[in-house]
PDB file of N, CA and C in Angstrom:
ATOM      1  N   UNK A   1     -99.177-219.080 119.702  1.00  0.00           N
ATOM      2  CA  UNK A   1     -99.383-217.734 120.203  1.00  0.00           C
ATOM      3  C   UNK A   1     -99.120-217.668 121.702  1.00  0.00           C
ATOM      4  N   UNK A   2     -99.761-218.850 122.589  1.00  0.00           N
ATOM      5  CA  UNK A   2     -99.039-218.753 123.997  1.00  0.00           C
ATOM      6  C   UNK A   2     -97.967-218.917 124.290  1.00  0.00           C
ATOM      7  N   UNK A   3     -97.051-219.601 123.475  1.00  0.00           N
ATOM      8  CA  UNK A   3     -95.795-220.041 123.723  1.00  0.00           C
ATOM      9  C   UNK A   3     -95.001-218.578 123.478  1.00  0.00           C
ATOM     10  N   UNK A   4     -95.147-217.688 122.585  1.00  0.00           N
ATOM     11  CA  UNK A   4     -94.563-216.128 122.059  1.00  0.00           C
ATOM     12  C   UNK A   4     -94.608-215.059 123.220  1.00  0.00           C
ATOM     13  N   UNK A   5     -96.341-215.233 123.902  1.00  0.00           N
ATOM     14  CA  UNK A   5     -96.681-214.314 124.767  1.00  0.00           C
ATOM     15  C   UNK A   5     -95.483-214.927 126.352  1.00  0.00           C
ATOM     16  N   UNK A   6     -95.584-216.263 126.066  1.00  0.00           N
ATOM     17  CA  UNK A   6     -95.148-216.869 127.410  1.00  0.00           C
ATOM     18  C   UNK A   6     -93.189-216.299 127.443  1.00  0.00           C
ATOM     19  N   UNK A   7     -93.193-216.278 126.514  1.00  0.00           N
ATOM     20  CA  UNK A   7     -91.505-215.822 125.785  1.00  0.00           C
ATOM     21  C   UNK A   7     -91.023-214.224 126.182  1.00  0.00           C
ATOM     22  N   UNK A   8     -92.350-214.230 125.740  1.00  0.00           N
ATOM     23  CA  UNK A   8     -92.162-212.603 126.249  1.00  0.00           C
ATOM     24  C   UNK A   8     -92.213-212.053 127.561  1.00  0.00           C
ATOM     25  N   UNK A   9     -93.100-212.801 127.928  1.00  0.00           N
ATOM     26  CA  UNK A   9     -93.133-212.547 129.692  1.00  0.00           C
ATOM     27  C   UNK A   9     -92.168-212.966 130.620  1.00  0.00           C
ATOM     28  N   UNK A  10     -91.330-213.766 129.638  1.00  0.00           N
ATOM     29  CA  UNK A  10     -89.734-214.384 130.972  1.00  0.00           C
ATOM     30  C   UNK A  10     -88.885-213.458 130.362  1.00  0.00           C
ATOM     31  N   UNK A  11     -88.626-212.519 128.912  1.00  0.00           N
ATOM     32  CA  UNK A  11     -87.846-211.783 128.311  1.00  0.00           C
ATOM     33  C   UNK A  11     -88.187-210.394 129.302  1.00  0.00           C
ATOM     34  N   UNK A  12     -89.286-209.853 129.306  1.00  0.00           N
ATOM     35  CA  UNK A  12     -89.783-209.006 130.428  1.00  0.00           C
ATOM     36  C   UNK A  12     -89.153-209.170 131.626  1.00  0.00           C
ATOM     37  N   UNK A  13     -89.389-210.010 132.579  1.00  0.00           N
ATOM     38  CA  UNK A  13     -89.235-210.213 133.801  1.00  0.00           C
ATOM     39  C   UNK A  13     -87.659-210.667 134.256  1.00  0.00           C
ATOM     40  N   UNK A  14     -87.277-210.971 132.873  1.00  0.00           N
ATOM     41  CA  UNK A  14     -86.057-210.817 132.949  1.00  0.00           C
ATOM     42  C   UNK A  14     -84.782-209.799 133.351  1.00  0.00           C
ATOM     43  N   UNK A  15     -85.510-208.999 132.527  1.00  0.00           N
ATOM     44  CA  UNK A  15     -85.020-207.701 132.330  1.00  0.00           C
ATOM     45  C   UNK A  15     -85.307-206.640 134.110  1.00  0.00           C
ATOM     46  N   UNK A  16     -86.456-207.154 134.010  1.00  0.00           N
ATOM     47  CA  UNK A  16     -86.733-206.100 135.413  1.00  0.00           C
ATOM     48  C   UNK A  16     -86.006-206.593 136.409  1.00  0.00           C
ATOM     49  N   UNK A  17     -85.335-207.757 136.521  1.00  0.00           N
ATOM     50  CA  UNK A  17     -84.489-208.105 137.256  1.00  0.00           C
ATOM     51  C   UNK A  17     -83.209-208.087 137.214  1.00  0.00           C
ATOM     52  N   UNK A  18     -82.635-207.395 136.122  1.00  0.00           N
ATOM     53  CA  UNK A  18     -81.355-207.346 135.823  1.00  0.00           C
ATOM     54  C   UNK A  18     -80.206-206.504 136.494  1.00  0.00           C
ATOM     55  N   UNK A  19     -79.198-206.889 136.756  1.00  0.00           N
ATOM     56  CA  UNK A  19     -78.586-205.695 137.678  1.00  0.00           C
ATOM     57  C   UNK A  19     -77.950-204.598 136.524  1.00  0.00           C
ATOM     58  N   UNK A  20     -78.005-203.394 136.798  1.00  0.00           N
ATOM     59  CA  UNK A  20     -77.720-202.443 136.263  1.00  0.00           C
ATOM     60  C   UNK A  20     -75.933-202.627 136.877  1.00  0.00           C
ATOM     61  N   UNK A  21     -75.019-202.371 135.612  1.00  0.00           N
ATOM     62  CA  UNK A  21     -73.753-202.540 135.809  1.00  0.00           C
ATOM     63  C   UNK A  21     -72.807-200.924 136.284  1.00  0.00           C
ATOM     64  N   UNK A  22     -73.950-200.063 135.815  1.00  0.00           N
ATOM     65  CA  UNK A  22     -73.550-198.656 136.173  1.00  0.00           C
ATOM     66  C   UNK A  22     -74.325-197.905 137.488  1.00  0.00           C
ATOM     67  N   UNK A  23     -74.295-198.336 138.658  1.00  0.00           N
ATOM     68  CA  UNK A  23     -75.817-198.489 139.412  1.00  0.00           C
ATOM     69  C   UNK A  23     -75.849-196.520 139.452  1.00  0.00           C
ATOM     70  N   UNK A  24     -75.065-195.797 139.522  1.00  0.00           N
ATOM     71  CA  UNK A  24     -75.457-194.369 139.552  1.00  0.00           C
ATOM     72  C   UNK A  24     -75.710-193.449 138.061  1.00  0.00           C
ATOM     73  N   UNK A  25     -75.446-193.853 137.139  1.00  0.00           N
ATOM     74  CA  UNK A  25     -76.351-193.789 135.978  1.00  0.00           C
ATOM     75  C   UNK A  25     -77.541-194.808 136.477  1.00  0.00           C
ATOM     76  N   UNK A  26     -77.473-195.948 136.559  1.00  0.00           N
ATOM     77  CA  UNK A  26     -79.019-195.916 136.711  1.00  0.00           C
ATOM     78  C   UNK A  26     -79.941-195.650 137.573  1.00  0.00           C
ATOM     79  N   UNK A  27     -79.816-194.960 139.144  1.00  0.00           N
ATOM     80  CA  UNK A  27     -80.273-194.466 139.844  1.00  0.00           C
ATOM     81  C   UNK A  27     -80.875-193.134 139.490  1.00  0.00           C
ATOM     82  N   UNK A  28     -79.956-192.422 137.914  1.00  0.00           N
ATOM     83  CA  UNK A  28     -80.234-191.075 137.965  1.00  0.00           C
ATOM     84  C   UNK A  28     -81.104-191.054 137.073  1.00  0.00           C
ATOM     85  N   UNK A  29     -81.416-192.552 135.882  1.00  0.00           N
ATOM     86  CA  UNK A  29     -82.365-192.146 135.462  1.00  0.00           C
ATOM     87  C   UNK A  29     -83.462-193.157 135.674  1.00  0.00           C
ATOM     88  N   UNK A  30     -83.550-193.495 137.109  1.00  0.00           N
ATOM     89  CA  UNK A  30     -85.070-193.880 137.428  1.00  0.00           C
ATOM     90  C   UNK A  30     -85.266-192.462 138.776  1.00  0.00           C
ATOM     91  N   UNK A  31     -84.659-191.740 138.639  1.00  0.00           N
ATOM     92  CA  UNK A  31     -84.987-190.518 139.745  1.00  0.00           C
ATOM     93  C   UNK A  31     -85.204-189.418 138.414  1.00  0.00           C
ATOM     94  N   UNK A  32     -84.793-189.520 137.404  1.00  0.00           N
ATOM     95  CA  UNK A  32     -85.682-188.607 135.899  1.00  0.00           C
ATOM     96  C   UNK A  32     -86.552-188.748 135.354  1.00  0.00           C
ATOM     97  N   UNK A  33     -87.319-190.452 135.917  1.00  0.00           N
ATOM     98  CA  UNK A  33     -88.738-190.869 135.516  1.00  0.00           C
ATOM     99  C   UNK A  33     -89.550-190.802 136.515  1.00  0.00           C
ATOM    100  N   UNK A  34     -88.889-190.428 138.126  1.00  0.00           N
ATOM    101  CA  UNK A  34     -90.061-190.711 138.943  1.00  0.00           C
ATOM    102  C   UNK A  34     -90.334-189.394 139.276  1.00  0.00           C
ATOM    103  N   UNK A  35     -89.288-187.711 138.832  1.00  0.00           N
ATOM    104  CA  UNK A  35     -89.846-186.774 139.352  1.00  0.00           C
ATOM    105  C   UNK A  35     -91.301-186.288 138.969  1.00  0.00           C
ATOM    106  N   UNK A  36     -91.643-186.203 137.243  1.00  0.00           N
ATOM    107  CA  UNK A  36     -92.108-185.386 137.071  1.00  0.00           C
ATOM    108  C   UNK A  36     -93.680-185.931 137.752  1.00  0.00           C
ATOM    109  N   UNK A  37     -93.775-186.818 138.117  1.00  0.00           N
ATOM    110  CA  UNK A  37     -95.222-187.748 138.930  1.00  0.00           C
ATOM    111  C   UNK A  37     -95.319-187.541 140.273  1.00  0.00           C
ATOM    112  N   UNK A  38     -94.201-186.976 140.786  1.00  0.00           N
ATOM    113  CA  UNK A  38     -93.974-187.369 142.440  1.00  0.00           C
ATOM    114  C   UNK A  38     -94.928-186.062 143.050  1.00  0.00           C
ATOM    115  N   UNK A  39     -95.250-186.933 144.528  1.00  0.00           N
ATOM    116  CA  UNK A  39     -96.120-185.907 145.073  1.00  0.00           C
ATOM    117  C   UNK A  39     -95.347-185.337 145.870  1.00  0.00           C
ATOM    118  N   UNK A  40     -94.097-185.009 146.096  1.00  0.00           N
ATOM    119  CA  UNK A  40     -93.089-184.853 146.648  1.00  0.00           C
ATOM    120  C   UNK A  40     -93.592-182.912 146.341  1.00  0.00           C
ATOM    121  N   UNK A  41     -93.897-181.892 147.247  1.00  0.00           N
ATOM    122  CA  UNK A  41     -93.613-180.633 147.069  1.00  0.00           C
ATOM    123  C   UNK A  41     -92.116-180.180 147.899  1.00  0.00           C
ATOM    124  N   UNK A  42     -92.466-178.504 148.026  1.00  0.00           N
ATOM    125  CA  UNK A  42     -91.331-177.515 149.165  1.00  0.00           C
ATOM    126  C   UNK A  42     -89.942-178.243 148.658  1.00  0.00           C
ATOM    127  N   UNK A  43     -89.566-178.592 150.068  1.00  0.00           N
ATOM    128  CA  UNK A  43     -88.792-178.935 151.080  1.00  0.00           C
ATOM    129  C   UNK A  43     -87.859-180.041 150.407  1.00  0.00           C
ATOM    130  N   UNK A  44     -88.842-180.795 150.389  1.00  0.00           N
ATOM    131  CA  UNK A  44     -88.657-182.877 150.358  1.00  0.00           C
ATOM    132  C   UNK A  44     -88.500-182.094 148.831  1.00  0.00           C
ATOM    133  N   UNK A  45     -89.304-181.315 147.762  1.00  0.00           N
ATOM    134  CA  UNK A  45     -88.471-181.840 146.342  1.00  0.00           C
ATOM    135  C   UNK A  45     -87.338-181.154 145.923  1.00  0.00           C
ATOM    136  N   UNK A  46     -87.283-180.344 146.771  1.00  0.00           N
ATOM    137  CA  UNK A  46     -86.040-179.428 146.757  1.00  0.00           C
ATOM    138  C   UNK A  46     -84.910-180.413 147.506  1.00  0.00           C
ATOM    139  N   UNK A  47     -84.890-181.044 148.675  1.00  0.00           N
ATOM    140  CA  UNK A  47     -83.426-182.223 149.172  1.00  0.00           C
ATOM    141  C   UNK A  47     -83.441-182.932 147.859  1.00  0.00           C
ATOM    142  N   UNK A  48     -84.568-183.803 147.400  1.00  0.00           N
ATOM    143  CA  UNK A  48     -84.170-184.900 145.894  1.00  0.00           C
ATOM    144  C   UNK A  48     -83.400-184.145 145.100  1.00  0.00           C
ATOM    145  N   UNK A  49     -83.752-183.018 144.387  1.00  0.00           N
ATOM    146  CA  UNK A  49     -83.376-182.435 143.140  1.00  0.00           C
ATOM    147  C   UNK A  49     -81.590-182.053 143.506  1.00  0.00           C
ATOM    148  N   UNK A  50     -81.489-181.398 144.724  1.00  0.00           N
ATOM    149  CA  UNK A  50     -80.402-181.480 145.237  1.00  0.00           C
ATOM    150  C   UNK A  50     -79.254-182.314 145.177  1.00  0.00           C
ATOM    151  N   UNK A  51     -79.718-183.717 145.630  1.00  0.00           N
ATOM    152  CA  UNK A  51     -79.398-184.866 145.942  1.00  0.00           C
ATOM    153  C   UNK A  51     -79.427-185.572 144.646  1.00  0.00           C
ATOM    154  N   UNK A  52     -79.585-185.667 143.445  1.00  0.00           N
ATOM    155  CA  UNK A  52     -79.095-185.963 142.656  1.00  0.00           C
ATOM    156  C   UNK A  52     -78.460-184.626 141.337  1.00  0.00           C
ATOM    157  N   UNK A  53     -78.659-183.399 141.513  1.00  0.00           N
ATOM    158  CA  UNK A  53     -77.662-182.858 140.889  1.00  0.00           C
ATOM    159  C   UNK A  53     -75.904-183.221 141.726  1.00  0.00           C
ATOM    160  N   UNK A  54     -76.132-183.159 143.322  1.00  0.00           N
ATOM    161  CA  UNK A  54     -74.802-183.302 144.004  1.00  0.00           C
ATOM    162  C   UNK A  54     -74.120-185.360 143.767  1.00  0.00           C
ATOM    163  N   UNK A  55     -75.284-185.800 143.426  1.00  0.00           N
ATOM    164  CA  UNK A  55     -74.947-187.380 142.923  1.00  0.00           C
ATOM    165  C   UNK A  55     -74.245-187.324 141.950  1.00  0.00           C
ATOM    166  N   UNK A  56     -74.965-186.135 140.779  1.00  0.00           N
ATOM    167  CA  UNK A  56     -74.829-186.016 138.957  1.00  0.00           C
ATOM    168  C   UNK A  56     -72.947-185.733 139.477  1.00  0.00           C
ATOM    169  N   UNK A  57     -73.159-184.377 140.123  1.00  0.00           N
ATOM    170  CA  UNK A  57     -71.315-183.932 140.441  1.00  0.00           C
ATOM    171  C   UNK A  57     -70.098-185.117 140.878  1.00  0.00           C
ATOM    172  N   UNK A  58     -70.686-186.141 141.439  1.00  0.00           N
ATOM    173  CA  UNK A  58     -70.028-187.047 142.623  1.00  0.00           C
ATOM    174  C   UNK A  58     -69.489-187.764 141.290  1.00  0.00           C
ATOM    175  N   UNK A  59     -70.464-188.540 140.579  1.00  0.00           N
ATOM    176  CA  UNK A  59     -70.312-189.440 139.299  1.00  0.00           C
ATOM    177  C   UNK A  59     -68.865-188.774 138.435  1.00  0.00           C
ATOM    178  N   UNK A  60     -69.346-187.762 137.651  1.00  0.00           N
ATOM    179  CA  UNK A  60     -68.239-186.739 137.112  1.00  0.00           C
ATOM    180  C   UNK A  60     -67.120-186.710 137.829  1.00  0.00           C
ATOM    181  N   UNK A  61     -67.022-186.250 138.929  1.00  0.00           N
ATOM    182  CA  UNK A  61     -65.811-186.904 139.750  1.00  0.00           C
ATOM    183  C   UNK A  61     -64.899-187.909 139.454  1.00  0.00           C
ATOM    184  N   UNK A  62     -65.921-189.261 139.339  1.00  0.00           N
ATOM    185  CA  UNK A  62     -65.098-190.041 139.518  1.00  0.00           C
ATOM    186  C   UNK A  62     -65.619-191.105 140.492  1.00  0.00           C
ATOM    187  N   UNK A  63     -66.319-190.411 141.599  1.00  0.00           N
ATOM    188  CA  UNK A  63     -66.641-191.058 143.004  1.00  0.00           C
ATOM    189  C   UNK A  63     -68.308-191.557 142.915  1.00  0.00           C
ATOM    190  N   UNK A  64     -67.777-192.691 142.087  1.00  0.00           N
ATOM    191  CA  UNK A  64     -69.270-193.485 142.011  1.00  0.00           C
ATOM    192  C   UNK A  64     -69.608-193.944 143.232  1.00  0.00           C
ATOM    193  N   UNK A  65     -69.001-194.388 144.234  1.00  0.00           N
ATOM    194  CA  UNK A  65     -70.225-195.132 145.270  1.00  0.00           C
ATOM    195  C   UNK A  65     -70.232-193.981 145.994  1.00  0.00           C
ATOM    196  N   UNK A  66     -69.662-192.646 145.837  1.00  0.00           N
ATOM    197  CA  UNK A  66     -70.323-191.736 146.833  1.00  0.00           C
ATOM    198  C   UNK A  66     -71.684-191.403 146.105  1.00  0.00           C
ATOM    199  N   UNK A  67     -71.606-191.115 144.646  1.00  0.00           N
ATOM    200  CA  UNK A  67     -72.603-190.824 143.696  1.00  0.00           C
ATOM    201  C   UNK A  67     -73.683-192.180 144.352  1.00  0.00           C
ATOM    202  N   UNK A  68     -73.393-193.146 144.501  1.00  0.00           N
ATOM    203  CA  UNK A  68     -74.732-194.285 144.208  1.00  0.00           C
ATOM    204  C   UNK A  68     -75.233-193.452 145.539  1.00  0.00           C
ATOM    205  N   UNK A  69     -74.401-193.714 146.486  1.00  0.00           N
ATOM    206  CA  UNK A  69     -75.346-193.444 148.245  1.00  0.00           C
ATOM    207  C   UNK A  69     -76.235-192.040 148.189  1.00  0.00           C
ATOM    208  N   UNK A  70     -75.719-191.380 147.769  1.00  0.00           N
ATOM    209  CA  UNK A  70     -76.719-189.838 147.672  1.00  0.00           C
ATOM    210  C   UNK A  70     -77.947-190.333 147.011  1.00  0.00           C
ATOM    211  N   UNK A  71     -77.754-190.556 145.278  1.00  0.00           N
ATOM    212  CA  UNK A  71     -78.603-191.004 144.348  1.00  0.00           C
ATOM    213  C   UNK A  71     -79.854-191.790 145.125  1.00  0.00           C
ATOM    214  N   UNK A  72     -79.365-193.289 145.606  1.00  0.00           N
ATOM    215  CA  UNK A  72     -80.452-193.962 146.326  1.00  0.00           C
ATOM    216  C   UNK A  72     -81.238-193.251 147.401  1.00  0.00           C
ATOM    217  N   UNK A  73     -80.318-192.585 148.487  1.00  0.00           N
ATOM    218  CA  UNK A  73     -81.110-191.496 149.293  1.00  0.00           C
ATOM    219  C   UNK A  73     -82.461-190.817 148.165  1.00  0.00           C
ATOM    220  N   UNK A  74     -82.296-190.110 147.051  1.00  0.00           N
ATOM    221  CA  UNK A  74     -83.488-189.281 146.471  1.00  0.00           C
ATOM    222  C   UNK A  74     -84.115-190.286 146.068  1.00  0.00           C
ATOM    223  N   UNK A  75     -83.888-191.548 145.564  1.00  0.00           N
ATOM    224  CA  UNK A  75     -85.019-192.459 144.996  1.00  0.00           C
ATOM    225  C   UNK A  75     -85.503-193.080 145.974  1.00  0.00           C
ATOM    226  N   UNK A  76     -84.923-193.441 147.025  1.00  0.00           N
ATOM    227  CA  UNK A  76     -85.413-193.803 148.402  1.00  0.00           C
ATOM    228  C   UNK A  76     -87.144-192.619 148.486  1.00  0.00           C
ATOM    229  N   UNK A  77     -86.214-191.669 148.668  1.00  0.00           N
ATOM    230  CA  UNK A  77     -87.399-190.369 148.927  1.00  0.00           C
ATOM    231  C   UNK A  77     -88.799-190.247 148.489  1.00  0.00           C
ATOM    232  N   UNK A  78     -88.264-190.525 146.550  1.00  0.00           N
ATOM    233  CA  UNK A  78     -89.263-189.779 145.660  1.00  0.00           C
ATOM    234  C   UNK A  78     -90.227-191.623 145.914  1.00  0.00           C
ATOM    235  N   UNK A  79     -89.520-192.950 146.140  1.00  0.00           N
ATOM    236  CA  UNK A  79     -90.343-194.257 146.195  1.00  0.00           C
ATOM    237  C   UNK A  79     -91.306-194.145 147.237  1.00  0.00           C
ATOM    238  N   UNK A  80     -90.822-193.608 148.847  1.00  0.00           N
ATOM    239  CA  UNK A  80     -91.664-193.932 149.663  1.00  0.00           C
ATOM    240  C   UNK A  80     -92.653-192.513 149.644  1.00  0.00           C
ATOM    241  N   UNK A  81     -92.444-191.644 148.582  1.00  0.00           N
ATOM    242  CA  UNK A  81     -93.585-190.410 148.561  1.00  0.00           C
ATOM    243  C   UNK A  81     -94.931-190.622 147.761  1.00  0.00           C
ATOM    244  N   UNK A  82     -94.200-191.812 146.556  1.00  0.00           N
ATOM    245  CA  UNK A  82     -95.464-192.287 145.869  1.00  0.00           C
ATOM    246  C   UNK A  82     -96.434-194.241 146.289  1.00  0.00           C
ATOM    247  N   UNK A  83     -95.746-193.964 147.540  1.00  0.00           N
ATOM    248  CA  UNK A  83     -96.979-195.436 148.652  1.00  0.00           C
ATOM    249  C   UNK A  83     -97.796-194.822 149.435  1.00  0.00           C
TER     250      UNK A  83
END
């Protein structure tokens, strides 16, 4: 039974360390899990929401690393609103 739990916990930690191969799909959906929690009001949740619909446009484009730099800007935002 420890050896399963112990299996599971390097399969876990594995994973949380994994690099995402699409980094602006995955920026957009850890900025779709961190809005609806964020203490982010006004102003500040109005630039995020912004800042990744204009990420969502960039991607569609075509222009993924313009898409990643916006994207990280709002998760940047919505991370240091919930410390």
């Amino acid at each position: 039974m420890k050896s399963l739990l112990a299996v599971l916990l390097m399969c876990a930690a594995s994973l949380t360390f994994a690099h995402c191969p699409n980094v602006p799909v995955c920026e957009m959906k850890a900025i779709d899990s961190m809005l609806p929690e964020t203490k982010l009001k006004g102003a500040e949740l109005e630039k995020v929401k912004s800042l990744r619909a204009d990420g969502q446009k960039l991607y569609d484009e075509g222009r993924e690393n313009d898409a990643a730099k916006l994207l990280k800007e709002a998760r940047k935002m919505l991370k240091d609103a919930s410390t």
